[in-house]
Protein backbone atom coordinates (compact mmCIF):
# COMPACT_ATOMS: atom_id res chain seq x y z
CA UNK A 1 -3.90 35.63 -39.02
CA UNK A 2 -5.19 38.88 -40.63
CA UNK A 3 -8.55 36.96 -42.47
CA UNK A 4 -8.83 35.74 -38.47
CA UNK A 5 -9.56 39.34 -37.46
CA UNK A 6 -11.80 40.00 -40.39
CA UNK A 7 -14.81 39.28 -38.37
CA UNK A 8 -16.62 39.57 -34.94
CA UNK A 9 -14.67 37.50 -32.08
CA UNK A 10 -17.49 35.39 -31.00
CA UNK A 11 -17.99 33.11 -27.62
CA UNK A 12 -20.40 31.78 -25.15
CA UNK A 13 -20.30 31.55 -21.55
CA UNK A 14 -22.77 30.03 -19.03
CA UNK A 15 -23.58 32.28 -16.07
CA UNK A 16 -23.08 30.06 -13.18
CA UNK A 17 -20.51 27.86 -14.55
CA UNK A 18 -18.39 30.45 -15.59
CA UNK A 19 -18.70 31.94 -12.17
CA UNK A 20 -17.58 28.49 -10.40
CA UNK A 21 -14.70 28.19 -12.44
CA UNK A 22 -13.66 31.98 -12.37
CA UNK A 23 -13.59 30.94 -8.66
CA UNK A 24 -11.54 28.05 -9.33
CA UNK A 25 -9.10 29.52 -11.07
CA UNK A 26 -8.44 32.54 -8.92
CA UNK A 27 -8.07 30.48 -6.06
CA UNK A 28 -5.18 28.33 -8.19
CA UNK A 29 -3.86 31.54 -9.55
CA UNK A 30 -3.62 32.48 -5.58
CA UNK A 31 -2.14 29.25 -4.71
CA UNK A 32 0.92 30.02 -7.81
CA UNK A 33 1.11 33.14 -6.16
CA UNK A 34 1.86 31.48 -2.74
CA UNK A 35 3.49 28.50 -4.00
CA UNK A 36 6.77 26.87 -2.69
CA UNK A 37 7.93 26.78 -6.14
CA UNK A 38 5.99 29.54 -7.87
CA UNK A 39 7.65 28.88 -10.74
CA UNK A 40 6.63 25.34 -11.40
CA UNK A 41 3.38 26.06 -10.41
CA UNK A 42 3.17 28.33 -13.22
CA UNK A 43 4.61 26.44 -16.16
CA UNK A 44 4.41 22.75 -14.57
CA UNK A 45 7.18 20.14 -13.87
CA UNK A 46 9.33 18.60 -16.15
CA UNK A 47 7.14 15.73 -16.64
CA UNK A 48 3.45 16.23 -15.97
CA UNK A 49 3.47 20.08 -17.16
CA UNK A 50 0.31 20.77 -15.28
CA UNK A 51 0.78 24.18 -14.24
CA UNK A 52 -1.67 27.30 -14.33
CA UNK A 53 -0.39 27.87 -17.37
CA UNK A 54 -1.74 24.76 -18.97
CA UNK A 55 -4.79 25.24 -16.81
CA UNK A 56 -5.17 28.48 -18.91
CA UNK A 57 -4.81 26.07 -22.17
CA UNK A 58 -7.67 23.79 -21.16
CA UNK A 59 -9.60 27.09 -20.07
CA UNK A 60 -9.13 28.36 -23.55
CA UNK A 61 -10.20 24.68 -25.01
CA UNK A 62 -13.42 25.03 -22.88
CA UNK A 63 -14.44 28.39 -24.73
CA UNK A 64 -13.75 26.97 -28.07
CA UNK A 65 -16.23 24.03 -27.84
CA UNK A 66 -18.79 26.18 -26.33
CA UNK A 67 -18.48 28.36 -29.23
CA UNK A 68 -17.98 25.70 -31.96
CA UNK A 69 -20.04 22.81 -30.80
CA UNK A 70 -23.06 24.62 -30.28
CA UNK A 71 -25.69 22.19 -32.22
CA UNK A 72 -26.70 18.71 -31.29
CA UNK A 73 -25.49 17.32 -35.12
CA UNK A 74 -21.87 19.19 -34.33
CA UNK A 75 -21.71 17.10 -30.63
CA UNK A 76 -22.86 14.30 -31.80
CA UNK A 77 -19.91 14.40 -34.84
CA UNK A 78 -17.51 15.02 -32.23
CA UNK A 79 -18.23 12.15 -29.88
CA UNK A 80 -18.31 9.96 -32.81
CA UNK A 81 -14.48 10.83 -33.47
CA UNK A 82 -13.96 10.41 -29.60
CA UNK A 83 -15.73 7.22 -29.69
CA UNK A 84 -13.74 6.15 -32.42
CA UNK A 85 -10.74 7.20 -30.76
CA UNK A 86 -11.64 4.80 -27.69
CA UNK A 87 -12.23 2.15 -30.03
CA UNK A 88 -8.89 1.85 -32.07
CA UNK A 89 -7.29 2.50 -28.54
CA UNK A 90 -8.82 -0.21 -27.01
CA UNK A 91 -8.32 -2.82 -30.48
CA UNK A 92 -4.43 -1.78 -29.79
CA UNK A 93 -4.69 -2.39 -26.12
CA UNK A 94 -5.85 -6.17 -26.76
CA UNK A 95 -3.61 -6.65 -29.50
CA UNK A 96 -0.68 -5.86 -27.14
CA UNK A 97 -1.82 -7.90 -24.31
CA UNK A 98 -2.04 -11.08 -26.38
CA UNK A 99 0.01 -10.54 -29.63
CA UNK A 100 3.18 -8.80 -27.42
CA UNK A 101 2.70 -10.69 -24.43
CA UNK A 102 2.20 -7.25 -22.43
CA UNK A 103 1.54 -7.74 -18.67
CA UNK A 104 -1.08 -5.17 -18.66
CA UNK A 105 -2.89 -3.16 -21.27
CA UNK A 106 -1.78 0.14 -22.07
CA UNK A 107 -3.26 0.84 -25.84
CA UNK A 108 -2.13 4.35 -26.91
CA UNK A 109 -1.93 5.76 -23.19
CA UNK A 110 1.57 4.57 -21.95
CA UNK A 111 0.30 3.43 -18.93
CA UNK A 112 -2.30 0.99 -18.11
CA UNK A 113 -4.04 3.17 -15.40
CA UNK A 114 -3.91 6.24 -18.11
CA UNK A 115 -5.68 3.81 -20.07
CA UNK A 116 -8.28 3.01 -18.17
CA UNK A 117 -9.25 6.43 -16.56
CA UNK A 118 -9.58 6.95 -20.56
CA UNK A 119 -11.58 4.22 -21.38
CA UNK A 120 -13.93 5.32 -18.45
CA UNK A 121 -14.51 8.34 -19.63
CA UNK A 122 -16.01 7.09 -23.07
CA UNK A 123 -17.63 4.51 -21.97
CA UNK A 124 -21.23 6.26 -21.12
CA UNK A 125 -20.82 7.66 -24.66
CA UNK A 126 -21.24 4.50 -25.91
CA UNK A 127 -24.00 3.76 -24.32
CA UNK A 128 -25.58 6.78 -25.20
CA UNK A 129 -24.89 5.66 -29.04
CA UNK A 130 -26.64 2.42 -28.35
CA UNK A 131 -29.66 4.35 -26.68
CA UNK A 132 -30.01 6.68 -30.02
CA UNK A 133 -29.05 4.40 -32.80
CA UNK A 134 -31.41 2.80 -35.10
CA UNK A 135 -31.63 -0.28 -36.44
CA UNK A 136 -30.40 -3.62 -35.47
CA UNK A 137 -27.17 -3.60 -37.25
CA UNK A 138 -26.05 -0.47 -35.79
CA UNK A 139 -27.21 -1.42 -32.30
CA UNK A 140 -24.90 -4.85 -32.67
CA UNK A 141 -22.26 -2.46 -33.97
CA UNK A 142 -22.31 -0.33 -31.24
CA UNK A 143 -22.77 -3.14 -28.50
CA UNK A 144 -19.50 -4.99 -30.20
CA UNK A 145 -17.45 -1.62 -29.57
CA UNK A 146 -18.61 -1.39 -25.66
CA UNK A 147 -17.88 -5.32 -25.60
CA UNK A 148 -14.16 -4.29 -26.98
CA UNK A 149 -13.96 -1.50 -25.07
CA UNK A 150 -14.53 -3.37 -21.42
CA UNK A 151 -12.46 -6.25 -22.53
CA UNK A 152 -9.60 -3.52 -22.92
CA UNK A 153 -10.64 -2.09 -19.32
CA UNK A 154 -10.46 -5.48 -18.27
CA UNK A 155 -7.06 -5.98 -19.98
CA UNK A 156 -5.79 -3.28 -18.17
CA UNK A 157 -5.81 -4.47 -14.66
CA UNK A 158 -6.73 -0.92 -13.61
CA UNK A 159 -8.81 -1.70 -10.04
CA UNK A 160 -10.01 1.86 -9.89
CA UNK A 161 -10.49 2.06 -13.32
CA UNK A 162 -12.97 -0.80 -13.13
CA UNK A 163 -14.38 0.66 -10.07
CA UNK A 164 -15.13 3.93 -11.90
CA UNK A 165 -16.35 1.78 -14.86
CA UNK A 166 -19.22 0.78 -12.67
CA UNK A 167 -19.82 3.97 -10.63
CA UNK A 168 -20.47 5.91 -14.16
CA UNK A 169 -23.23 2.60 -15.09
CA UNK A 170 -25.04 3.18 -11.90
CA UNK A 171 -24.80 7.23 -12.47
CA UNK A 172 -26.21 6.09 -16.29
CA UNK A 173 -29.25 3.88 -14.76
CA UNK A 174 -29.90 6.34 -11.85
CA UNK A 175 -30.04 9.60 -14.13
CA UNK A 176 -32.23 7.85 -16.39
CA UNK A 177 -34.06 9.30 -19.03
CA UNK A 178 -37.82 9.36 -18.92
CA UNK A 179 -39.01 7.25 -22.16
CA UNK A 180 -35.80 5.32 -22.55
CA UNK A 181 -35.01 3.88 -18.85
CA UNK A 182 -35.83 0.31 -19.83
CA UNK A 183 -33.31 0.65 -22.78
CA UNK A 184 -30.73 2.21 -20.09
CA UNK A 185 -31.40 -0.42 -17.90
CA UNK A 186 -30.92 -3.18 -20.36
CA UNK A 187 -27.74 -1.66 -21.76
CA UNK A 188 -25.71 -1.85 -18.58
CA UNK A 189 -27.16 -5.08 -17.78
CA UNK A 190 -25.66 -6.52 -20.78
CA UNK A 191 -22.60 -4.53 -20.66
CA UNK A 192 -22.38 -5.87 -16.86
CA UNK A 193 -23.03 -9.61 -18.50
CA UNK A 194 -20.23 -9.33 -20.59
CA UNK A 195 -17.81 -7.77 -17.32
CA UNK A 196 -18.40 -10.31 -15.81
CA UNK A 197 -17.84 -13.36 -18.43
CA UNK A 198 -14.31 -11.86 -19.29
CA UNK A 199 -13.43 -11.60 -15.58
CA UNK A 200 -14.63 -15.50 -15.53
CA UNK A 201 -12.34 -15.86 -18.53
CA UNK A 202 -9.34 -14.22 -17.38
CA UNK A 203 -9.64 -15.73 -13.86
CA UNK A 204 -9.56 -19.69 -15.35
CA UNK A 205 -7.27 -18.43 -17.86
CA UNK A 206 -5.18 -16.70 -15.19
CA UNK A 207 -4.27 -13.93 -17.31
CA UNK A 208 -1.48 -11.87 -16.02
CA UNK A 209 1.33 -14.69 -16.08
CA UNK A 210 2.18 -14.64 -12.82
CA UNK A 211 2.17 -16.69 -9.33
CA UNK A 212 1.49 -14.43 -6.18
CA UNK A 213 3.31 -17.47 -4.14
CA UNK A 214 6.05 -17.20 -6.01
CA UNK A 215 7.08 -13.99 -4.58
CA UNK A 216 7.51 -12.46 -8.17
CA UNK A 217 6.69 -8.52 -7.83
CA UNK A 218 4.67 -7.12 -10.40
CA UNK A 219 3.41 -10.21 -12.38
CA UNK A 220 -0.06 -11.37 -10.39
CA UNK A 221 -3.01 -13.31 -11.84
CA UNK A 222 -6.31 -11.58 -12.44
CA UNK A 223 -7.66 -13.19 -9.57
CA UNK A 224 -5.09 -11.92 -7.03
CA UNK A 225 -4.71 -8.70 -8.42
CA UNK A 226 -8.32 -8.13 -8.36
CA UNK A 227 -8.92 -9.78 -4.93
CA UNK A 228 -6.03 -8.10 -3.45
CA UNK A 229 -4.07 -11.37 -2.78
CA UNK A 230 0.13 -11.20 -2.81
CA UNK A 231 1.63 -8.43 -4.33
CA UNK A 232 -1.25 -6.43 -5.38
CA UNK A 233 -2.30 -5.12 -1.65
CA UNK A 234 1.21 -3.72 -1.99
CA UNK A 235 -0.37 -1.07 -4.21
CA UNK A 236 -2.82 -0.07 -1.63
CA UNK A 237 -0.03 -0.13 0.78
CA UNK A 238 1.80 2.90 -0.73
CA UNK A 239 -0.99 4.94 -1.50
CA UNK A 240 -2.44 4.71 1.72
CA UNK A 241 1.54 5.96 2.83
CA UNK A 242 1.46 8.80 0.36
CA UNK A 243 -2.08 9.87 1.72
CA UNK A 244 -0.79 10.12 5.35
CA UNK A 245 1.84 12.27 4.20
CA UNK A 246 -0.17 14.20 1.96
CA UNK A 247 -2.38 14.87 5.09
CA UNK A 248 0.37 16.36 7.15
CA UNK A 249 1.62 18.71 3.89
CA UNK A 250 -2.20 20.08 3.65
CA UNK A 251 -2.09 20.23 7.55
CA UNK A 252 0.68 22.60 7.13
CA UNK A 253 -0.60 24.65 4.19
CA UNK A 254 -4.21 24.27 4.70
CA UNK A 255 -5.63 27.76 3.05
CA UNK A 256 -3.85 27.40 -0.40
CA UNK A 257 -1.52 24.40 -0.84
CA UNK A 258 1.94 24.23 -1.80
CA UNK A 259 0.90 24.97 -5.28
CA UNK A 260 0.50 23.27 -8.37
CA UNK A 261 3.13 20.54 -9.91
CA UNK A 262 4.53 20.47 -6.64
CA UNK A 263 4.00 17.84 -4.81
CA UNK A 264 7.24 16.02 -5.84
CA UNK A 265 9.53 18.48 -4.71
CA UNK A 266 8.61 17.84 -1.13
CA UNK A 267 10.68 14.76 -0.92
CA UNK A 268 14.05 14.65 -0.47
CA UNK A 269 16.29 13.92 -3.69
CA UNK A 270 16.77 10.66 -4.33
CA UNK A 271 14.29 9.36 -2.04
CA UNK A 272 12.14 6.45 -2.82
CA UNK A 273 8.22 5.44 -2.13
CA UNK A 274 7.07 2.20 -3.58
CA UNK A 275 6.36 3.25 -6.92
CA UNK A 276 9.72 3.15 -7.52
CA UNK A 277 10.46 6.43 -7.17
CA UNK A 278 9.20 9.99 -6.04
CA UNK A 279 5.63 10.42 -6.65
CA UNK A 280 4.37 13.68 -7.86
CA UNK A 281 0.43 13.42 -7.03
CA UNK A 282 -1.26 12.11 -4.43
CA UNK A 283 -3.77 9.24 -5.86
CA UNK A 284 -6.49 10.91 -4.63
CA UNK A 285 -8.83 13.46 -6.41
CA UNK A 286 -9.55 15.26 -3.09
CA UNK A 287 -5.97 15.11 -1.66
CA UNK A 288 -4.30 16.05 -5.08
CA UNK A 289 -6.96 19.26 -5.10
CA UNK A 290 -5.89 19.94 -0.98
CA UNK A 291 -2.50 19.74 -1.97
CA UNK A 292 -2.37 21.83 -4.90
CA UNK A 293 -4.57 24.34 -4.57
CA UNK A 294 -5.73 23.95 -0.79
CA UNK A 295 -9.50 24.62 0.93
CA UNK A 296 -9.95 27.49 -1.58
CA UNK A 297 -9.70 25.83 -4.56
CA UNK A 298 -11.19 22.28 -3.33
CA UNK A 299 -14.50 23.90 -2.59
CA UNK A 300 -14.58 26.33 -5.46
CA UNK A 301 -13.92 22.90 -7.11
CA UNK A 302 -16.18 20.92 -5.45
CA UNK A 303 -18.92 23.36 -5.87
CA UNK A 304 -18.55 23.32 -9.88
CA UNK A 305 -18.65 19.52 -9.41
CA UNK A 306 -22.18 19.48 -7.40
CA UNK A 307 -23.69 22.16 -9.64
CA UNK A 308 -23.06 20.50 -12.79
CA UNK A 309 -24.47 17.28 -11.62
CA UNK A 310 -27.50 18.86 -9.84
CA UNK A 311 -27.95 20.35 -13.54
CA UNK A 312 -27.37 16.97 -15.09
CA UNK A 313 -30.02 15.48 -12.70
CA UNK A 314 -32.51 18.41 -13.69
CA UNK A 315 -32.19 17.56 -17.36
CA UNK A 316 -31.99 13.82 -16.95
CA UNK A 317 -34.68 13.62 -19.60
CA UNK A 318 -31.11 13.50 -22.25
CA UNK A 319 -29.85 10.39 -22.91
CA UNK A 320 -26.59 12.72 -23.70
CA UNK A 321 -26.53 14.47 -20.59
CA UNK A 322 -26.84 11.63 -18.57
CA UNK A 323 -24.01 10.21 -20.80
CA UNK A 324 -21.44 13.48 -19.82
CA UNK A 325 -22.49 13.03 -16.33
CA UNK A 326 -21.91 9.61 -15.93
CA UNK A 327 -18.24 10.59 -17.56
CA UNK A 328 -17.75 12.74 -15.03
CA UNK A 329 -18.78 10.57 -12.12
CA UNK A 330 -16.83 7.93 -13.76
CA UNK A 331 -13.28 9.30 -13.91
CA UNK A 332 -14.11 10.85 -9.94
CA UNK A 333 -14.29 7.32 -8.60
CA UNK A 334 -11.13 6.09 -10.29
CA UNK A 335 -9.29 9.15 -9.28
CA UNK A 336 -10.08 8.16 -5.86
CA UNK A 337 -7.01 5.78 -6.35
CA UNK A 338 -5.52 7.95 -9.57
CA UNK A 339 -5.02 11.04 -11.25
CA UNK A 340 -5.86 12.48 -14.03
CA UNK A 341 -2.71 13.14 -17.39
CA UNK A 342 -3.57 15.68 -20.18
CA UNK A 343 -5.95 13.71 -22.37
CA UNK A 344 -8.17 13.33 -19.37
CA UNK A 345 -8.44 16.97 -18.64
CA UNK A 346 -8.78 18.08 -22.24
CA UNK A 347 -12.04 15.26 -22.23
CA UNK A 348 -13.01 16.65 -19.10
CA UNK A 349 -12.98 20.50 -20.32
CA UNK A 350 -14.49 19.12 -23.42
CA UNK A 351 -17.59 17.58 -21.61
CA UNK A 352 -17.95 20.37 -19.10
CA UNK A 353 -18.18 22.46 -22.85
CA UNK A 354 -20.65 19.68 -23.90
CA UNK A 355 -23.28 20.48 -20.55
CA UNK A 356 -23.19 23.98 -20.87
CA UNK A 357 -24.26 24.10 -24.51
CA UNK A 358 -26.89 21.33 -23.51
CA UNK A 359 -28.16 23.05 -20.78
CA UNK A 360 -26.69 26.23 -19.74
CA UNK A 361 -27.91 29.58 -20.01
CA UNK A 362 -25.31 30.88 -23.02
CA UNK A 363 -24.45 34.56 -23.25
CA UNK A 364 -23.49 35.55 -26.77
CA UNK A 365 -19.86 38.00 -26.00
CA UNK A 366 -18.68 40.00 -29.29
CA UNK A 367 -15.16 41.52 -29.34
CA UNK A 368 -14.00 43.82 -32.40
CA UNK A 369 -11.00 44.14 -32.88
CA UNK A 370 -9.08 46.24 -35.69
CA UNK A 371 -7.45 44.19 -38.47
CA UNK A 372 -4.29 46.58 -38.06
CA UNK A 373 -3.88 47.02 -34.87
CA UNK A 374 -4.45 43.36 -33.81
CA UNK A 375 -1.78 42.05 -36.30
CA UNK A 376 0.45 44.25 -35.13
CA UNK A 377 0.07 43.25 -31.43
CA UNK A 378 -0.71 39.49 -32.07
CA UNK A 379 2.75 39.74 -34.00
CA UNK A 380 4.76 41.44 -31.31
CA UNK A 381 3.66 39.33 -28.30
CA UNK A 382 4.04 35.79 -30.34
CA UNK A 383 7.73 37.02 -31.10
CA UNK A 384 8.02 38.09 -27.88
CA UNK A 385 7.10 34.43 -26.34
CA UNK A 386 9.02 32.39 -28.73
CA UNK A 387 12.33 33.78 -28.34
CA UNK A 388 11.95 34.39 -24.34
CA UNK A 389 9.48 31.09 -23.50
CA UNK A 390 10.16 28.95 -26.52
CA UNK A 391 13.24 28.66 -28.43
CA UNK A 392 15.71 29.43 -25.05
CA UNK A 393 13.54 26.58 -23.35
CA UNK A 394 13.35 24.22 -26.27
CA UNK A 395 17.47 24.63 -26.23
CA UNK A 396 17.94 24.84 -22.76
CA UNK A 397 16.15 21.39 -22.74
CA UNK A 398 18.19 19.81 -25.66
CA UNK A 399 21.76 20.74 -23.83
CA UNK A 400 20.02 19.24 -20.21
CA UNK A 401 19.38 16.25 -22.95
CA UNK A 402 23.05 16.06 -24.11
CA UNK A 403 24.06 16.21 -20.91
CA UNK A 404 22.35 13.77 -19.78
CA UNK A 405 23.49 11.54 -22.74
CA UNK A 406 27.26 12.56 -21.78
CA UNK A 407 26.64 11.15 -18.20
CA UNK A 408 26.40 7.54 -20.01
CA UNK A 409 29.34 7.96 -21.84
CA UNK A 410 30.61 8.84 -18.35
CA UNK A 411 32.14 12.28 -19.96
CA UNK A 412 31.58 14.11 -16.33
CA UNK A 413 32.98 17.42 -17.18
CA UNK A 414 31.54 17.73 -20.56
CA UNK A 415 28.28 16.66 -19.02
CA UNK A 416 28.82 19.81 -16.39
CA UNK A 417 29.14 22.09 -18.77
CA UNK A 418 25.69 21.54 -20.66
CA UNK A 419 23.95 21.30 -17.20
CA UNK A 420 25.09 24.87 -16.83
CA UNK A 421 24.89 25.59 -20.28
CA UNK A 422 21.04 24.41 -19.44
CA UNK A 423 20.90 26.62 -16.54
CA UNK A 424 22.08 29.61 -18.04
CA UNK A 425 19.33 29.82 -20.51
CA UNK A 426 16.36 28.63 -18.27
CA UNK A 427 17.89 29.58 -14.44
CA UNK A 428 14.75 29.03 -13.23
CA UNK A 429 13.78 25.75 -14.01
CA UNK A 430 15.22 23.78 -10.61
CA UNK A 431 15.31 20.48 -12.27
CA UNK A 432 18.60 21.23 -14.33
CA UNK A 433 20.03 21.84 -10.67
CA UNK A 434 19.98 17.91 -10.25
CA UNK A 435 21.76 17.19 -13.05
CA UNK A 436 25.01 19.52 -11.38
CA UNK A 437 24.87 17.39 -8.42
């Protein structure tokens, strides 16, 4: 920590960008503010821990790759690892549908839809790889990992995701790139080929396992899931219920939401909506962004959108801007149906960090600070938030945990008493309340 301080704190920001999200952030830091469960707003729920705070944490991540990735051989190193990453993701994804007999795909994500919002997002950077690679080897090379990679999207039943799949190749051919359209062009027409010979092959193979006639819930073929035959309109049924309700809960709040991470508390305990439980986020990019952090932050949000890609368009000449843009554009249009879990938004932050070293104007910011003096503080404040915001929360969530475990062994009363145990430590934290109940 003290060899940290040694030298000149050094970052970059980009003028209008930073100015957008500054914007964006105060109006979410308003919405906490105004929340109906500040709280949660700040630190996000339980589960999705998707608060300001972690917005803070992704704001953080943003300034580091603008600082560290700052030449084309350092970006082009990273997307190699996050290429890779989509890769090995995508070999696990297959190997679970067919070698564990998996009714959809879900590689390293947890959930197929996670999966494919993922997949989306690194697809274009494979295709930018083709684009600059030489050599016919590593052009097969790279082709073979975009064949794995779709066959994985594929695998995943994801309709969005495959919908956002092909809204970031048409934002790849449209952008361009003067000198290398035709190999653009013949990229996603080969990429679209081999779409649309695995959808052949899963249809006559009638992957998925399952008869819609049947009445068997969850277990469609490709065909009916993907033409919205049987059970799979059901889907669409309960978002479009969730959207009507999310409607009436901006209606109410319109200026600043109900806050962030909030959305679930607005149902009544134990209440149910198709999913099979209470759902937390709206399926919807705009909605989610109405809901959370109302007209304020949905235009400040909106407007970072539209500038970035009115920059990407300017610079369209980059194989690898068009690549982040077409990311971008990609994981929009499946969030039209989804959301968007942690490993999104750090890729997101990440390629936002990616454009402004590409093509924003950087200003160079150094901070000195004293070796002393810094220690001393950096010390006192991590102490500070270990004891208060770590180690009491960290054991205020194993006794909720042991609790929970005592409920099974259907030990009531000893189950009470870590609930309040749990409550005691972290009274603020509303979800502990349930387990009193």
């Amino acid at each position: 920590m003290t060899s940290f301080f040694d030298r000149k704190i050094v970052f970059f920001s980009e003028k209008w960008v930073s100015r957008f999200v500054a914007a964006w952030f105060l109006a979410l830091a308003l919405a906490t503010v105004f929340s109906i469960s500040p709280w949660t707003s700040f630190w996000g729920s339980y589960f999705r821990q998707q608060g300001l705070l972690q917005m803070i944490f992704y704001l953080a991540f943003f300034g580091a790759i603008v600082s560290v990735l700052d030449t084309e051989e350092r970006i082009r190193g990273a997307l190699k690892w996050l290429c890779a990453g989509a890769f090995l993701s995508a070999i696990l994804a297959i190997v679970h549908y067919f070698g564990w007999g998996i009714y959809r795909a879900f590689g390293t994500m947890g959930h197929p839809n996670f999966l494919g919002s993922y997949l989306v997002m690194c697809l274009p950077f494979f295709f930018f790889w083709f684009v600059k690679v030489r050599g016919r080897a590593l052009k097969v090379t790279v082709a073979f990992s975009v064949a794995v990679v779709l066959v994985a999207l594929f695998l995943t039943f994801g309709k969005a995701a495959i919908l956002g799949a092909v809204s970031a190749g048409l934002v790849f051919i449209f952008f361009g790139g003067s000198g290398g359209r035709k190999k653009l062009v013949w990229t996603l027409v080969g990429a679209l080929g081999i779409s649309v010979v695995a959808l052949v092959v899963m249809g006559f193979a009638n992957l998925g396992g399952g008869d819609s006639s049947s009445g068997s819930s969850g277990y469609e073929s490709a065909p009916d899931r993907f033409l919205m035959r049987g059970d799979s309109v059901k889907s669409l049924e309960v978002r479009l219920d969730i959207w009507k309700e999310t409607v009436s809960l901006v209606a109410d709040r319109p200026l600043l939401g109900i806050g962030l991470d909030t959305f679930g508390r607005t149902h009544p305990e134990g209440e149910s909506i198709g999913f099979g439980g209470v759902p937390d986020r709206a399926h919807n990019e705009i909605l989610d962004s109405l809901i959370s952090g109302g007209i304020l932050g949905t235009f400040a949000y909106l407007s970072l959108l539209f500038y970035v890609f009115l920059t990407c368009y300017r610079r369209r000449a980059d194989p690898l801007i068009v690549a982040c843009a077409s990311s971008f554009f990609g994981l929009f249009v499946a969030n039209m149906f989804g959301f968007s879990t942690t490993v999104h938004y750090v890729i997101w932050w990440a390629v936002l960090g990616i454009i402004v070293v590409k093509t924003g104007e950087r200003k160079r910011v150094e901070v000195v600070v004293k070796r002393s003096v810094a220690t001393i503080a950096v010390a006192v404040i991590v102490a500070f938030l270990i004891f208060n915001f770590g180690f009491r929360f960290l054991y205020a969530d194993w006794l909720y945990a042991r609790g929970v475990d005592k409920v099974f062994e259907f030990k009531q009363e000893e189950a009470k008493e870590y609930f309040e145990r749990a409550g005691e430590l972290n009274p603020l934290e509303e979800y502990y309340s349930l387990g009193k109940r």
